[in-house]
Protein backbone atom coordinates (compact mmCIF):
# COMPACT_ATOMS: atom_id res chain seq x y z
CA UNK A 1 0.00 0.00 0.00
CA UNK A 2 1.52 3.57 -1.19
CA UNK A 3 1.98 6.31 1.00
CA UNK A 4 -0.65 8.84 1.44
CA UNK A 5 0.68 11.82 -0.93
CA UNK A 6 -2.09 13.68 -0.50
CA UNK A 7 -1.88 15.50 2.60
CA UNK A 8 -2.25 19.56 2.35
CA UNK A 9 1.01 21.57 1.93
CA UNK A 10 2.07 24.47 3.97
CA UNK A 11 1.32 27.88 0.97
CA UNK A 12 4.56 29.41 0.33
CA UNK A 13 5.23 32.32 1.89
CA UNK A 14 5.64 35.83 0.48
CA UNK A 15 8.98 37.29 -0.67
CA UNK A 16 10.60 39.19 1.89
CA UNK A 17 10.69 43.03 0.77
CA UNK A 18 13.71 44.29 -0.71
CA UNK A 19 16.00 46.38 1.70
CA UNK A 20 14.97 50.11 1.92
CA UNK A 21 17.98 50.96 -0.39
CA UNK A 22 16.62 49.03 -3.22
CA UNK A 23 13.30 50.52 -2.99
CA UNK A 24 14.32 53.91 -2.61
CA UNK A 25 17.17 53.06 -5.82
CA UNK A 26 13.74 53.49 -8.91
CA UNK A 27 12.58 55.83 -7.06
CA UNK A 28 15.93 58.27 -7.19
CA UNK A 29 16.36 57.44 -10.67
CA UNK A 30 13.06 58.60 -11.59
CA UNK A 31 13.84 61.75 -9.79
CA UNK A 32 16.60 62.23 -11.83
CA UNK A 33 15.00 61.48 -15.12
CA UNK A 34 12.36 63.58 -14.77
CA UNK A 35 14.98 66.56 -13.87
CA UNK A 36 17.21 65.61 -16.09
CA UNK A 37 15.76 68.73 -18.50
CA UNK A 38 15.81 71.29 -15.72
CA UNK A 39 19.71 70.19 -14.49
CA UNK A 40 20.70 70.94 -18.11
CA UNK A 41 19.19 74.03 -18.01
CA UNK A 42 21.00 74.69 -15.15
CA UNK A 43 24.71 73.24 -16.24
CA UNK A 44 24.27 75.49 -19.54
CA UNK A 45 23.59 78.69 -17.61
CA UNK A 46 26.17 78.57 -15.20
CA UNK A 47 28.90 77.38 -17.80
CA UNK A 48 27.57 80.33 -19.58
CA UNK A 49 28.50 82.29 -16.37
CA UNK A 50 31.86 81.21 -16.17
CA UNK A 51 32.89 81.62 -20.26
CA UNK A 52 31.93 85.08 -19.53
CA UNK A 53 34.31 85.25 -16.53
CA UNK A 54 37.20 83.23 -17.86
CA UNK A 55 37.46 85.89 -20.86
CA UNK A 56 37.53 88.72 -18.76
CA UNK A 57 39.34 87.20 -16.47
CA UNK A 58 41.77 86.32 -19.29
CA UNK A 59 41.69 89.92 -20.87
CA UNK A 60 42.80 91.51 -17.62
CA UNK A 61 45.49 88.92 -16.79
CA UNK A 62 43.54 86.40 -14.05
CA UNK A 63 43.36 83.43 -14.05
CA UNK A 64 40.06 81.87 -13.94
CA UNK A 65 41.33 78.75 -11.67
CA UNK A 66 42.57 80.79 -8.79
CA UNK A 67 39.58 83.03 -8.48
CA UNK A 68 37.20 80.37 -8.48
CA UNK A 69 39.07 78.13 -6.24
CA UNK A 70 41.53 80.37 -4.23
CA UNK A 71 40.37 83.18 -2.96
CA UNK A 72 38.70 84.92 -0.38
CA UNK A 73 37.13 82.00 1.85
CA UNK A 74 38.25 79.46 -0.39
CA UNK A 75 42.00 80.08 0.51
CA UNK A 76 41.37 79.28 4.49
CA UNK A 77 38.96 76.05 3.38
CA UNK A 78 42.36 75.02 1.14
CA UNK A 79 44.56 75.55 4.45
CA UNK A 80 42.44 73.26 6.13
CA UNK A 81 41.93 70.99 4.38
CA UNK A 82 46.04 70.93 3.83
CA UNK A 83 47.07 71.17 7.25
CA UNK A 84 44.33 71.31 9.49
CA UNK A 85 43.01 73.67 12.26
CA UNK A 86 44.73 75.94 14.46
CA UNK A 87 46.10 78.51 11.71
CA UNK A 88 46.07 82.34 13.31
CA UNK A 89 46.68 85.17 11.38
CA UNK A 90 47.40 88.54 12.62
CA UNK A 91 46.29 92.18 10.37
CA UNK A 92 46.86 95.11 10.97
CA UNK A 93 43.90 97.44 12.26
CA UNK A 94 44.62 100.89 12.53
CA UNK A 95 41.82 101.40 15.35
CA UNK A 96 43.92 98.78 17.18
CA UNK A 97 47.34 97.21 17.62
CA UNK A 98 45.81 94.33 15.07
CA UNK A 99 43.12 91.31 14.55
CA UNK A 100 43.65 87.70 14.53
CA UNK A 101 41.95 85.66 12.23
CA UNK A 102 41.38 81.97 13.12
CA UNK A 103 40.48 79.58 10.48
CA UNK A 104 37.98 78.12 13.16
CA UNK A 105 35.93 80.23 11.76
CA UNK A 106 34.96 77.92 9.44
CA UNK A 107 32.91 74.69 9.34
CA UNK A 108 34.62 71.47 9.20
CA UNK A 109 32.30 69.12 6.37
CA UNK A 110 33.65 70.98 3.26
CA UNK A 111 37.58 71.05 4.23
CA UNK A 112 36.83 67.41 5.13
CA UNK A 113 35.53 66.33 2.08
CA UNK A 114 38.19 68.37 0.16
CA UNK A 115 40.69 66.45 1.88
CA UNK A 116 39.49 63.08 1.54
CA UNK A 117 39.63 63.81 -2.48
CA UNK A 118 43.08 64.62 -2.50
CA UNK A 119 43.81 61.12 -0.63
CA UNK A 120 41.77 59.26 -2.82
CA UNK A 121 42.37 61.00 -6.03
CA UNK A 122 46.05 62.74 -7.43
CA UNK A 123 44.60 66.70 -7.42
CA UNK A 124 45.58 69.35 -5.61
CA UNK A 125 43.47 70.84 -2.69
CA UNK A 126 42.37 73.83 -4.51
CA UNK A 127 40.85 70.93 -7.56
CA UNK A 128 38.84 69.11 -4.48
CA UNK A 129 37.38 72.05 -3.52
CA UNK A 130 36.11 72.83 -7.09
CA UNK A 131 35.33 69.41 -7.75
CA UNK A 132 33.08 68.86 -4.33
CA UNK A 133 31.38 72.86 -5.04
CA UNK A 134 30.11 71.78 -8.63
CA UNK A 135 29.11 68.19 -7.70
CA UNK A 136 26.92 69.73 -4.60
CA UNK A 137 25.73 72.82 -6.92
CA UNK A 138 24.59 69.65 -9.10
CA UNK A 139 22.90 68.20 -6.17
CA UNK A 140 21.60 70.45 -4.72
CA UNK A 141 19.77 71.93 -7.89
CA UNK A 142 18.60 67.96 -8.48
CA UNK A 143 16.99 68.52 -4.58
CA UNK A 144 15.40 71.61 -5.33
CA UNK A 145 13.71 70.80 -8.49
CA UNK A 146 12.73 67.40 -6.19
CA UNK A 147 10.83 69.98 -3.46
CA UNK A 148 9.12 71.96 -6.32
CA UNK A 149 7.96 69.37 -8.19
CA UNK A 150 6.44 67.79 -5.58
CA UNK A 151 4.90 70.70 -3.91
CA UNK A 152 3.49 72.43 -6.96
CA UNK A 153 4.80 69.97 -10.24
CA UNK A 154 7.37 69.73 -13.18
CA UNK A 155 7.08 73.38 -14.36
CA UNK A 156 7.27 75.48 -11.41
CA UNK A 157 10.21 73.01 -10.52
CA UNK A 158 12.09 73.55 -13.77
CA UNK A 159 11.68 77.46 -13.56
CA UNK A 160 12.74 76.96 -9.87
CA UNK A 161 16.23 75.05 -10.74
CA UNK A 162 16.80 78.37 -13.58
CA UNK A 163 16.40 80.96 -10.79
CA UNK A 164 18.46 79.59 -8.66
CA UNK A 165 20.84 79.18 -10.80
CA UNK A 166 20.32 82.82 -12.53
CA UNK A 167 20.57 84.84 -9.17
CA UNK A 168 22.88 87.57 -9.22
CA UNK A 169 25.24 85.96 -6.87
CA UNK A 170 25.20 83.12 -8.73
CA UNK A 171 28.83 82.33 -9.66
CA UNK A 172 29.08 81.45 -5.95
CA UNK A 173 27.74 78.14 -7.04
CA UNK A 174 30.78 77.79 -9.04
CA UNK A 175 33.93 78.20 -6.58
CA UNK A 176 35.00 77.09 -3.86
CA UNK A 177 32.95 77.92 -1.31
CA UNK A 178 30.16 76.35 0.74
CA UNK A 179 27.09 77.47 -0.15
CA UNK A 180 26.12 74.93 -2.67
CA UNK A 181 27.24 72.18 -0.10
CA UNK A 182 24.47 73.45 2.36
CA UNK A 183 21.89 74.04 -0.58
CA UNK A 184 22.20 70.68 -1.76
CA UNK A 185 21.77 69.06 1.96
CA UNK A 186 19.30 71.41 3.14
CA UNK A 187 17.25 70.64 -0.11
CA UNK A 188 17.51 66.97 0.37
CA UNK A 189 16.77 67.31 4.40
CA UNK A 190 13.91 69.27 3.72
CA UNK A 191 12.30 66.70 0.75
CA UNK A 192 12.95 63.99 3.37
CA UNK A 193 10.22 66.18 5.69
CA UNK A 194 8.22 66.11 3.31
CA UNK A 195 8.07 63.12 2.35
CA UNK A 196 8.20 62.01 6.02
CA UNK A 197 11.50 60.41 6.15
CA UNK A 198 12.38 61.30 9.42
CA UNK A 199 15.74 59.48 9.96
CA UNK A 200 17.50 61.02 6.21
CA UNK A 201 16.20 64.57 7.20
CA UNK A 202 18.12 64.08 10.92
CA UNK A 203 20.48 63.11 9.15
CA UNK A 204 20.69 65.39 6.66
CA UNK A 205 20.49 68.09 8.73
CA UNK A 206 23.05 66.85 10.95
CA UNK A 207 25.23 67.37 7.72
CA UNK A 208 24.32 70.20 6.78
CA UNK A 209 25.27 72.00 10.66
CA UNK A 210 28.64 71.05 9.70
CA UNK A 211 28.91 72.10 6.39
CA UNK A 212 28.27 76.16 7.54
CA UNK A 213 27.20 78.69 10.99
CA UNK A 214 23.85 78.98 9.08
CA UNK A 215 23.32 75.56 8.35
CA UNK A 216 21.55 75.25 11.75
CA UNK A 217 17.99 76.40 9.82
CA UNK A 218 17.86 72.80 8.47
CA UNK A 219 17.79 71.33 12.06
CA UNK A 220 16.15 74.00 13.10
CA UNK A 221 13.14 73.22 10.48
CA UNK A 222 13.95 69.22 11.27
CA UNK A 223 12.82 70.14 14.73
CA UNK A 224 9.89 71.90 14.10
CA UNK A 225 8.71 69.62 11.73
CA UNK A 226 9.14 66.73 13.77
CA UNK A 227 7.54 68.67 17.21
CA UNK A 228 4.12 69.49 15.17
CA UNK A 229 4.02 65.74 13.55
CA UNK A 230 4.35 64.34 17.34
CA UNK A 231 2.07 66.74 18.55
CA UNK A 232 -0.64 65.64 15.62
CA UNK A 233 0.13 62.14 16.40
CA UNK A 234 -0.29 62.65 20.18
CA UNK A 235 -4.08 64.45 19.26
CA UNK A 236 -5.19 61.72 16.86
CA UNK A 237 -4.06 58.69 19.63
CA UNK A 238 -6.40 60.22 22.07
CA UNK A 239 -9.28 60.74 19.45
CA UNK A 240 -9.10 57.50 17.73
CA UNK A 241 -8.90 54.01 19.16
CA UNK A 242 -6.27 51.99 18.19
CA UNK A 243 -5.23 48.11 18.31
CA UNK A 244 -2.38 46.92 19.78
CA UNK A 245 -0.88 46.70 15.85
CA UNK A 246 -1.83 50.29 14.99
CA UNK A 247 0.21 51.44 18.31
CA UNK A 248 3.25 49.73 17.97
CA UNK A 249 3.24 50.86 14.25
CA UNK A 250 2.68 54.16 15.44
CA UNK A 251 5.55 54.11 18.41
CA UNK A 252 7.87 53.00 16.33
CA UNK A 253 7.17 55.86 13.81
CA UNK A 254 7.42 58.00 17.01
CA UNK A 255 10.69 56.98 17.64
CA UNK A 256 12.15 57.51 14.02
CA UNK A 257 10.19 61.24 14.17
CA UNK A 258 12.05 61.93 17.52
CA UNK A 259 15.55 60.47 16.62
CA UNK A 260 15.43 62.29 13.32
CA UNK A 261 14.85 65.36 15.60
CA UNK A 262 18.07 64.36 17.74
CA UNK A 263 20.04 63.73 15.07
CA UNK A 264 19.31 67.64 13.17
CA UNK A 265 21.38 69.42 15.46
CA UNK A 266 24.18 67.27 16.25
CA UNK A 267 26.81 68.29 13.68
CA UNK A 268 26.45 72.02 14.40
CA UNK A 269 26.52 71.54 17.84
CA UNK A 270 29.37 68.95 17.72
CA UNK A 271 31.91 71.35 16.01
CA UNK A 272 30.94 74.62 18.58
CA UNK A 273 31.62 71.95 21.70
CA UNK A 274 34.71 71.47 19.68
CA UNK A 275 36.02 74.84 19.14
CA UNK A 276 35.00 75.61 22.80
CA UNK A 277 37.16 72.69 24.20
CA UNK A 278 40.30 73.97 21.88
CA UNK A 279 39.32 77.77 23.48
CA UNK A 280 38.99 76.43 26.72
CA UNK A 281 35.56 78.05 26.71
CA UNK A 282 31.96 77.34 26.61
CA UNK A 283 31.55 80.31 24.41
CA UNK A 284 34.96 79.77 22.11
CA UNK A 285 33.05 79.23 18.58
CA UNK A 286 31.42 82.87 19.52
CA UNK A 287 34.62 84.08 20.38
CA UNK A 288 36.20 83.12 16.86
CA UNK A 289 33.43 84.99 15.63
CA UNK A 290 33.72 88.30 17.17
CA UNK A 291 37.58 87.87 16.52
CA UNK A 292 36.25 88.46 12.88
CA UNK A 293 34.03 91.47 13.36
CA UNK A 294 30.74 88.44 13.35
CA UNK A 295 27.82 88.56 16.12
CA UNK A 296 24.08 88.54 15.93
CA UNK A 297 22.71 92.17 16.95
CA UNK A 298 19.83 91.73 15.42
CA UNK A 299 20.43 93.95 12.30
CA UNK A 300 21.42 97.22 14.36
CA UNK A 301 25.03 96.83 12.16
CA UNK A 302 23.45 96.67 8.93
CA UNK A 303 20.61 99.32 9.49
CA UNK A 304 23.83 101.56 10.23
CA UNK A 305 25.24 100.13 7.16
CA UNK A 306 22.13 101.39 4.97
CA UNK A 307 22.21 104.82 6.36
CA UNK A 308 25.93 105.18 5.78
CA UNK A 309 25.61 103.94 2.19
CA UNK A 310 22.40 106.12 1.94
CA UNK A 311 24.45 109.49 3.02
CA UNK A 312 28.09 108.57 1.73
CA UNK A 313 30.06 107.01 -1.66
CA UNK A 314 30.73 103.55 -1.43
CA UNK A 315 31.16 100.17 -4.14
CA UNK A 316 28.93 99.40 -6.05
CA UNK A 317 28.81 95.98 -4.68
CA UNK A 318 27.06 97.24 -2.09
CA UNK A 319 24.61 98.87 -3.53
CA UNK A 320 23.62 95.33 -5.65
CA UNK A 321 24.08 93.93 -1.86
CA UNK A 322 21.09 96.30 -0.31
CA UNK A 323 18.99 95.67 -3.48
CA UNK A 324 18.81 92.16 -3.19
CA UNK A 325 18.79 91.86 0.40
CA UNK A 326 15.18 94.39 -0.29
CA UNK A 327 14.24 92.08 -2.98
CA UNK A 328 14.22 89.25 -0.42
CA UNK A 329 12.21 90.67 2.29
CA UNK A 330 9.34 91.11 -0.18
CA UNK A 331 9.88 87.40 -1.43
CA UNK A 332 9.76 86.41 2.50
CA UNK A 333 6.52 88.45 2.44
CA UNK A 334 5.04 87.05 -0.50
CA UNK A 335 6.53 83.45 0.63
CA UNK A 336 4.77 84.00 4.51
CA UNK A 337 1.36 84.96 2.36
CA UNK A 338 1.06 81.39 0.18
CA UNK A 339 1.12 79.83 3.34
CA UNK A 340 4.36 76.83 2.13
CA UNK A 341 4.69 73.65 3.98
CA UNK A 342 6.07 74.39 7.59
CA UNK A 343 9.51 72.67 6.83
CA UNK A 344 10.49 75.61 3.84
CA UNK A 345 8.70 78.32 5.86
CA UNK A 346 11.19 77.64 9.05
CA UNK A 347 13.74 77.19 7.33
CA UNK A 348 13.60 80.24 4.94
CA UNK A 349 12.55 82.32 8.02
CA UNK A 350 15.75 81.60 10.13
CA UNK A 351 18.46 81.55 7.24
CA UNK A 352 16.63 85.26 6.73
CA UNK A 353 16.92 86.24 10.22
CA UNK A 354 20.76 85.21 10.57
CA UNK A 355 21.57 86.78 7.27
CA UNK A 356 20.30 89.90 7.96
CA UNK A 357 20.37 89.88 11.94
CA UNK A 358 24.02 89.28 12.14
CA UNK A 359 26.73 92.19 12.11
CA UNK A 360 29.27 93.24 9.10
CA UNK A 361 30.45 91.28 5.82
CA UNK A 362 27.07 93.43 4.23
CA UNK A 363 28.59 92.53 0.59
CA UNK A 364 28.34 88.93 1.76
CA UNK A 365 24.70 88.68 3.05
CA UNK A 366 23.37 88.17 -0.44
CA UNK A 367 25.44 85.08 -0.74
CA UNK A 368 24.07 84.20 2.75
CA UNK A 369 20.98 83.36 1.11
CA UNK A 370 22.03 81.47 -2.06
CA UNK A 371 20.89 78.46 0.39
CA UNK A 372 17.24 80.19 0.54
CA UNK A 373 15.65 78.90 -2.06
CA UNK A 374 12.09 78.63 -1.32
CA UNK A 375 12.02 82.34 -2.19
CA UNK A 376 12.20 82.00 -5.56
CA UNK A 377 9.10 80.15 -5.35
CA UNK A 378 6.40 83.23 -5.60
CA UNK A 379 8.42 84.34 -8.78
CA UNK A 380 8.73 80.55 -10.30
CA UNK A 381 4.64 80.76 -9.54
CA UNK A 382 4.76 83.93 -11.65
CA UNK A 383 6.49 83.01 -14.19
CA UNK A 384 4.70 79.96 -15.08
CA UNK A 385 1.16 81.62 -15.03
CA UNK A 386 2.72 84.30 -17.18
CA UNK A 387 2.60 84.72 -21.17
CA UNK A 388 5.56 82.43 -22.63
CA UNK A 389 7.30 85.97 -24.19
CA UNK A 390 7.03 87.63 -20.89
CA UNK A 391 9.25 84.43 -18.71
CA UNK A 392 11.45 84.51 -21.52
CA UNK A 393 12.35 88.25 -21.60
CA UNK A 394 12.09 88.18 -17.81
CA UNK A 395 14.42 85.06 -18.01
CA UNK A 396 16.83 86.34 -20.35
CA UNK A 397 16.88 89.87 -18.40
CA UNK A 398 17.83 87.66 -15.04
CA UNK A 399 20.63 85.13 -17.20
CA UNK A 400 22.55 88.72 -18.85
CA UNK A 401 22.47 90.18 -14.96
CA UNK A 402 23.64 87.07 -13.89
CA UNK A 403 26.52 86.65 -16.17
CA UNK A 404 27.63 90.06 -15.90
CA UNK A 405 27.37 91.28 -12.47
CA UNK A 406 29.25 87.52 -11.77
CA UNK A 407 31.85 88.35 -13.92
CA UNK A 408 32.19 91.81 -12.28
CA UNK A 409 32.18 90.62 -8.66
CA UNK A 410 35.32 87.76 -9.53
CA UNK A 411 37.08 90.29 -12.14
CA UNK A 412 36.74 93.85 -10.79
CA UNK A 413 35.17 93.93 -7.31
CA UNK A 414 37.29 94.25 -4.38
CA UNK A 415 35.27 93.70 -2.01
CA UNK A 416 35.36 90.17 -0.51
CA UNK A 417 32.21 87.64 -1.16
């Protein structure tokens, strides 16, 4: 007699998921497809902008390598990321016996990254630094186009990548310095609040405090996010009842919310204990700063600043610098009245505040708020709804400023960035 070969078998069970990396892989190439358009739009304007400096530049005898990679800020990023902190310099001052510069001054993610290139890869320090600035200006205009096109769609997020990448100060974007570097985190951190990935936005954000002193708005918009979505949470667990599955689910959520929010902070808070234990100070990082003429007075420096340029000769540069920081405060206004998504509203509110509360460097505050790009969004709005001749005069108007005023400030300007 044969053996029963009938008995029911066990079903098979479902494939396990693929890790979180695989599934987040399409979705990232998607992304990029879809801004593919808008990031060549972008590389063609600003290698536009930097032809036109290159043949000035040429013309009057400079060399277009040294100004975008060695100068100003970018020569104390190079020194650090050669040999490291604890440079001093000492210049004269003739209202005192002199100043010393420290290059603590300066955040520690962008030197870092420059120097980990030149182990890796046979260029110079002054290379890495250009190298990391374009791949983040890359990035970060990839992240941006990501938060407009999902907060509004495809067009406004095209016409939002070509602003930013049209401002005035634009040729920022292509040296040395580390403003795209916090754009392109602070873009990503902020998607990944939006999309409610609460560990990459810590994360993120935890980056980004490292990469600049302003770079504290992402955590600072991390945090805020993350306090209203426990706060919600918290009001619908007392309204609705839940089974034991739907709280555990919504614990653990909790907990990636909260350590997201713990994270955010972390790397700006991490290099200021730092500089404090080299100072021997609680306050050392703040010290550095008032070493180089830097505190928050909440804008009593630069209304002084307006009414001196206002009654007396001065550059030009800072003329274009009062301008556009004018320009801003009515985008913040117009920003404030289309009511955004919390994250870009924080954030935009406090990179605002530090760039125009803190004291001297006025020529500098409009390259403060290169990161701030959620105030191009009322004029990407604009543009859109407008007749096509009208965004391309208006777009041509903003690419020949652009070019030329970027050419000016590397070529001509003396004032420092």
């Amino acid at each position: 007699m044969s053996a029963d070969t009938s008995a029911p078998t066990r079903a098979p069970e479902p494939p396990a998921p693929p890790p979180a990396h695989r599934r987040a892989a399409p979705r990232l190439r998607a992304s990029l497809r879809r801004a593919a358009p808008a990031l060549g739009l972008y590389a063609a304007s600003r290698l536009i902008g930097l032809v036109c400096m290159a043949a000035w530049a040429g013309r009057i005898g400079k060399h277009p390598r040294t100004l975008l990679g060695y100068c100003w800020d970018s020569v104390w990023y190079v020194g650090v990321a050669r040999h490291g902190y604890n440079y001093n310099t000492l210049l004269p001052d003739p209202a005192k016996h002199g100043v010393t510069f420290s290059d603590m001054a300066f955040f520690p993610l962008f030197p870092m990254l420059m120097r980990t290139l030149t182990t890796l890869l046979p260029i110079s320090a002054v290379t890495a630094g250009l190298v990391v600035a374009w791949a983040a200006a890359g990035a970060a205009a990839w992240g941006i186009h990501a938060v407009g096109e999902m907060l509004y769609g495809r067009r406004v997020a095209m016409v939002l990548v070509v602003l930013w990448g049209l401002l005035p100060h634009a040729i920022v974007q292509s040296m040395a310095y580390t403003e795209p570097l916090l754009t392109a985190l602070a873009a990503w951190s902020l998607y990944a609040v939006l999309t409610r990935r609460w560990l990459s936005a810590g994360a993120l954000a935890l980056l980004a405090g490292a990469a600049r002193p302003n770079g504290i708005a992402v955590a600072a918009a991390v945090c805020c996010c993350a306090a209203a979505e426990l706060w919600r949470r918290g009001r619908g667990s007392s309204e609705v009842p839940e089974t034991p599955e739907l709280r555990e689910a919504r614990e653990g959520a909790s907990w990636r919310v909260g350590a997201g929010a713990a994270l955010s902070p972390l790397g700006w808070l991490g290099y200021l204990a730092w500089v404090g234990y080299q100072r021997d100070s609680w306050r050392g990082y703040f010290a550095v700063q008032e070493e180089w003429g830097s505190r928050f007075d909440f804008g009593v420096n630069a209304l002084l600043f307006v009414r001196h340029l206002l009654i007396h000769k001065a550059s030009f540069t800072y003329f274009v610098a009062l301008v556009i920081l004018g320009v801003a405060v009515v985008l913040l206004a117009l920003l404030v009245a289309d009511r955004p998504p919390l994250a870009l509203l924080v954030y935009t509110l406090v990179l605002v505040a530090i760039t125009l509360g803190g004291s001297n460097y006025f020529a500098s505050k409009p390259r403060f708020l290169l990161p701030a790009f959620p105030l191009l969004l009322p004029v990407a709005l604009a543009m859109t709804r407008a007749r096509p001749r009208t965004a391309v005069l208006t777009g041509g108007a903003l690419a020949g400023l652009s070019f030329v005023y970027g050419t000016y400030l590397l070529t001509v300007a003396r004032v420092p960035i």
